[in-house]
N, C-alpha and C. Protein backbone atom coordinates (compact mmCIF):
# COMPACT_ATOMS: atom_id res chain seq x y z
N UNK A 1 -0.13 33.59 38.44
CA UNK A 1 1.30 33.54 38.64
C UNK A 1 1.93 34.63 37.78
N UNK A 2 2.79 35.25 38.32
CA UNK A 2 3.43 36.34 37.33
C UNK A 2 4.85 36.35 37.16
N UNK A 3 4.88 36.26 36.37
CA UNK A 3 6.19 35.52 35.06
C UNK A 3 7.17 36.80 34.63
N UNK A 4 8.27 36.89 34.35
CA UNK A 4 8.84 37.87 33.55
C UNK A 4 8.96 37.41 31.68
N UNK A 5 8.71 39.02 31.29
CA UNK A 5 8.91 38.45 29.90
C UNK A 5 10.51 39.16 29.32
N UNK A 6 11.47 37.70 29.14
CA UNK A 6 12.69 37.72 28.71
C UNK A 6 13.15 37.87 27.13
N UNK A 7 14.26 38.71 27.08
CA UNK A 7 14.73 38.99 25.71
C UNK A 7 14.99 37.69 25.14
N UNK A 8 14.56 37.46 23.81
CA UNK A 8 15.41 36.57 23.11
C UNK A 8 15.82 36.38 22.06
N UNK A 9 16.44 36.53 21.50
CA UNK A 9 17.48 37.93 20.37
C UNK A 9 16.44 38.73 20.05
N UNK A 10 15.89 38.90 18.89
CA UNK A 10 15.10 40.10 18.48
C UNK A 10 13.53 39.90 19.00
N UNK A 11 13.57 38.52 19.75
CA UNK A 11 11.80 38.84 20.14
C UNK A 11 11.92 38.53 21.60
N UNK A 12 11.11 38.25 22.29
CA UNK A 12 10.80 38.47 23.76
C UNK A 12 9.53 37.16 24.18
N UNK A 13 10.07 36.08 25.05
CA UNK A 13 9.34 35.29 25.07
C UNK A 13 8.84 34.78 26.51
N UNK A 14 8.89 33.92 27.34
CA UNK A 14 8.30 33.68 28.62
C UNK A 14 9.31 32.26 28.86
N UNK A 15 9.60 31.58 30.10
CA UNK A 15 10.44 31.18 30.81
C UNK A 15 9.51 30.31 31.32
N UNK A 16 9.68 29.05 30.81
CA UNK A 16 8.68 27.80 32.11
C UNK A 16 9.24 27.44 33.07
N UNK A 17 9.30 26.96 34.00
CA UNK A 17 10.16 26.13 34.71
C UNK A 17 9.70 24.73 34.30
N UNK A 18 11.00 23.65 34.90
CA UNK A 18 10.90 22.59 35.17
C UNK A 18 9.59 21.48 35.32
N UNK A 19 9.28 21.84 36.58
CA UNK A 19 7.72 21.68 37.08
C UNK A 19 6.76 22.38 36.24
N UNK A 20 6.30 23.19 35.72
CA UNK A 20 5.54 23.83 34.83
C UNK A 20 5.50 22.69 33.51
N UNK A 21 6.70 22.49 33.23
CA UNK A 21 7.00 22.00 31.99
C UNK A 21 6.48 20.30 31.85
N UNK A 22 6.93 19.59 33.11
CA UNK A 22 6.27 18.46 33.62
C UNK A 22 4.43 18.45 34.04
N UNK A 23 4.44 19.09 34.55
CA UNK A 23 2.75 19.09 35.14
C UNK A 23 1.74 19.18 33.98
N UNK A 24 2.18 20.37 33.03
CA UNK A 24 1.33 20.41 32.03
C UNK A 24 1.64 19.69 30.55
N UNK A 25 2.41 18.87 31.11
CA UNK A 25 3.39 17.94 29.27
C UNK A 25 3.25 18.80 28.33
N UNK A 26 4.25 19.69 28.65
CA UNK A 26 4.81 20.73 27.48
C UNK A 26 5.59 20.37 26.84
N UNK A 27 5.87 20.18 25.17
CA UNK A 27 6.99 19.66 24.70
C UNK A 27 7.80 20.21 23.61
N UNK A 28 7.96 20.37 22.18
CA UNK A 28 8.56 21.39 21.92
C UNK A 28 7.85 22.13 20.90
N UNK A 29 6.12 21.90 20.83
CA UNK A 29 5.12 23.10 20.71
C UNK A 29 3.95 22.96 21.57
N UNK A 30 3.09 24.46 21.26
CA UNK A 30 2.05 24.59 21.99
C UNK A 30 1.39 24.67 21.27
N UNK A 31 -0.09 24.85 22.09
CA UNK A 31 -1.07 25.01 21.29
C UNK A 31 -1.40 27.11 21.34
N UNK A 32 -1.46 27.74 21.18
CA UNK A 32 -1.47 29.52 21.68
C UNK A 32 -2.64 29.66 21.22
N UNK A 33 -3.46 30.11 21.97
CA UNK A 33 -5.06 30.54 21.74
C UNK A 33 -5.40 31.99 22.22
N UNK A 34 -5.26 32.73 21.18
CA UNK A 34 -5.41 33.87 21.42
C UNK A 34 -7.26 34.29 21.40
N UNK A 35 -8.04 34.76 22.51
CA UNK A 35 -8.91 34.63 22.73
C UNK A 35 -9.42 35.83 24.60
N UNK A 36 -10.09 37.37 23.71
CA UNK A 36 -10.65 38.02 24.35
C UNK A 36 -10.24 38.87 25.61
N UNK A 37 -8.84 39.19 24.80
CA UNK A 37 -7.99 39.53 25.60
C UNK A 37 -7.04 38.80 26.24
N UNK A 38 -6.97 37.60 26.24
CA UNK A 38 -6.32 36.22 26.55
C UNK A 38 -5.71 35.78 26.08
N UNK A 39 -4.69 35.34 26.67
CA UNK A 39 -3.20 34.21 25.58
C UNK A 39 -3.39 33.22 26.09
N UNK A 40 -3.65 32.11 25.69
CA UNK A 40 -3.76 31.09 26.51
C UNK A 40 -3.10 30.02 25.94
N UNK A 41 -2.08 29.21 26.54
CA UNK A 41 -1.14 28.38 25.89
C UNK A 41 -1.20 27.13 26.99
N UNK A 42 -1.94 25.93 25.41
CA UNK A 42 -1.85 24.19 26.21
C UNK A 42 -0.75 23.22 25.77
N UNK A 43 -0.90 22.55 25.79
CA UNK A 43 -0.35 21.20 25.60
C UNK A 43 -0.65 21.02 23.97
N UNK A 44 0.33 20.88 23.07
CA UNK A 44 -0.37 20.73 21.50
C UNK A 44 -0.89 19.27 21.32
N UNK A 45 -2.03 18.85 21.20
CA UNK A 45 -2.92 17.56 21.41
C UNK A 45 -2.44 16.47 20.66
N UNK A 46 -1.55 15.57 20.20
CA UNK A 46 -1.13 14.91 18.90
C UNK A 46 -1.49 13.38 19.85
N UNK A 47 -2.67 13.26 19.19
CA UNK A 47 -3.59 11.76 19.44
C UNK A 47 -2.88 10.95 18.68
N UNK A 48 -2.71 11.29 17.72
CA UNK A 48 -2.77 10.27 16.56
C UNK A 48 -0.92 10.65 16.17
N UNK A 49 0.13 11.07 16.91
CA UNK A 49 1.10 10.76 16.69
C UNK A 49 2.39 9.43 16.83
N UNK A 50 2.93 9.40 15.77
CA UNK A 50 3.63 7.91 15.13
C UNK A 50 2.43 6.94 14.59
N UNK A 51 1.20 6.72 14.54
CA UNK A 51 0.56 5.96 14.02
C UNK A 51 1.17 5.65 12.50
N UNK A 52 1.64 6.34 11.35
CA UNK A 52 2.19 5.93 10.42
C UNK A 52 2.87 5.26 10.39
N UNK A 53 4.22 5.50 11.47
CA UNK A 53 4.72 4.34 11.58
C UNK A 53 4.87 3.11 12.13
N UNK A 54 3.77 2.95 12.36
CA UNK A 54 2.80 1.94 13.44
C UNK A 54 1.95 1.15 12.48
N UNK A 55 1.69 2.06 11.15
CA UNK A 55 0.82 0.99 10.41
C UNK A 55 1.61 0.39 9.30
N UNK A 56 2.76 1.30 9.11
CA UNK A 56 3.61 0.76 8.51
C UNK A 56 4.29 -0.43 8.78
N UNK A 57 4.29 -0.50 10.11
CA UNK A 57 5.07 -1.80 10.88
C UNK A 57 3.91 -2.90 10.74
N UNK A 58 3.13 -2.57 11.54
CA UNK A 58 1.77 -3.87 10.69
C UNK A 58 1.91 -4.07 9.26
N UNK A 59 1.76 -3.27 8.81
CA UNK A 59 1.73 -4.08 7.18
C UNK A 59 2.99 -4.66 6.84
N UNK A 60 4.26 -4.42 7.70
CA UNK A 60 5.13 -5.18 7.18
C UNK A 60 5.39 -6.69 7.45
N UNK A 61 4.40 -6.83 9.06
CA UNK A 61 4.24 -7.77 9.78
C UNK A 61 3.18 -8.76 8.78
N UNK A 62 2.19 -8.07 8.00
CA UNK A 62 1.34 -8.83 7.65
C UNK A 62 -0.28 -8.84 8.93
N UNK A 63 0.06 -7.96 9.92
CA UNK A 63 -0.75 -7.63 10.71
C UNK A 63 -2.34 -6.43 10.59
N UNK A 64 -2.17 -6.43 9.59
CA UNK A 64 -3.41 -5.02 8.99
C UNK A 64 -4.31 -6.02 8.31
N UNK A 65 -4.67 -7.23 8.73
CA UNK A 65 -5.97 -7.99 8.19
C UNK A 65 -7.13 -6.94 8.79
N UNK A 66 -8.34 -7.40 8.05
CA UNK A 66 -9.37 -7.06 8.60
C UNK A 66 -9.60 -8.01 9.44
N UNK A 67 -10.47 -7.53 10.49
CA UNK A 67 -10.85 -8.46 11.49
C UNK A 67 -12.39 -9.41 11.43
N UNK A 68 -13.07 -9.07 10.67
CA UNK A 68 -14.37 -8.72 10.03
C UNK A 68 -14.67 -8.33 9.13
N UNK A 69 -15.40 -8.94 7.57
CA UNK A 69 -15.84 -9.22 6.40
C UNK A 69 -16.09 -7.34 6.39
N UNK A 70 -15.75 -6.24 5.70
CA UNK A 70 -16.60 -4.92 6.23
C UNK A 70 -18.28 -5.13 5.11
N UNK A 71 -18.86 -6.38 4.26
CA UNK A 71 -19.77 -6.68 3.80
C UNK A 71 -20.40 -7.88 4.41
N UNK A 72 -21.12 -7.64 4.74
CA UNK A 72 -21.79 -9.26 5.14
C UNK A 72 -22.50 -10.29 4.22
N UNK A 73 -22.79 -10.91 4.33
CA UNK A 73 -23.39 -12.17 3.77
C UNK A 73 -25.36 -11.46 3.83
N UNK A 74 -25.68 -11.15 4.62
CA UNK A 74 -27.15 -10.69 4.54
C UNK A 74 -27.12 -9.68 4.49
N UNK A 75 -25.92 -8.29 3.97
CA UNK A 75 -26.83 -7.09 3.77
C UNK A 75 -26.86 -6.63 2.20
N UNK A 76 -27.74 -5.95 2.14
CA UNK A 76 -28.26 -5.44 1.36
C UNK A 76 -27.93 -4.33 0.30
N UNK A 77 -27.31 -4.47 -0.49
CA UNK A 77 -26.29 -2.91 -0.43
C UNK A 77 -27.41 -2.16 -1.97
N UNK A 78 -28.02 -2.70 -2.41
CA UNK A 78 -29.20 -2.14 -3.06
C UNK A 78 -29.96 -0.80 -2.19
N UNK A 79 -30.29 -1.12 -1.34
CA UNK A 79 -30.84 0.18 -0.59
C UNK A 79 -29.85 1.10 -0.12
N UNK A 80 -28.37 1.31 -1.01
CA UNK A 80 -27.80 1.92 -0.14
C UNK A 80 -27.89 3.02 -1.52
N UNK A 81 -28.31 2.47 -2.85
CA UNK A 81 -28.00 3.39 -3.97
C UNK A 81 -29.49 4.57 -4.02
């Protein structure tokens, strides 16, 4: 697809559309991978975004128990030294 590259005050940047902007969940960064002659610009990956305040809300709930002892009753923790 060939794009124009537009002024924008002192630097010069590229124009998504709408649909572009939807299809590939563009939001207000990218990821820019400059690579072998290539610009290549994704989606910036944030897996793990708001979880802070997600665990914050559990612990206020009282919801951040463990679910499971993380020691058991039969292991061994001698063979771990």
């Amino acid at each position: 697809m060939e794009v124009s590259i537009v002024q924008i005050g002192n630097s010069k940047g590229i124009r998504f559309s709408k649909t572009i902007i939807e299809k590939y969940n563009l939001r207000d960064k990218v990821d820019l991978i400059l690579e072998k002659g290539q610009i290549i610009i994704k989606p910036l990956n944030t897996p793990r975004n708001g979880w802070d305040e997600a665990f914050k809300e559990m612990s206020e709930k009282g919801d951040d128990r463990l679910l499971f002892n993380d020691v058991f009753d039969d292991e061994n923790l001698e063979e771990w030294k």
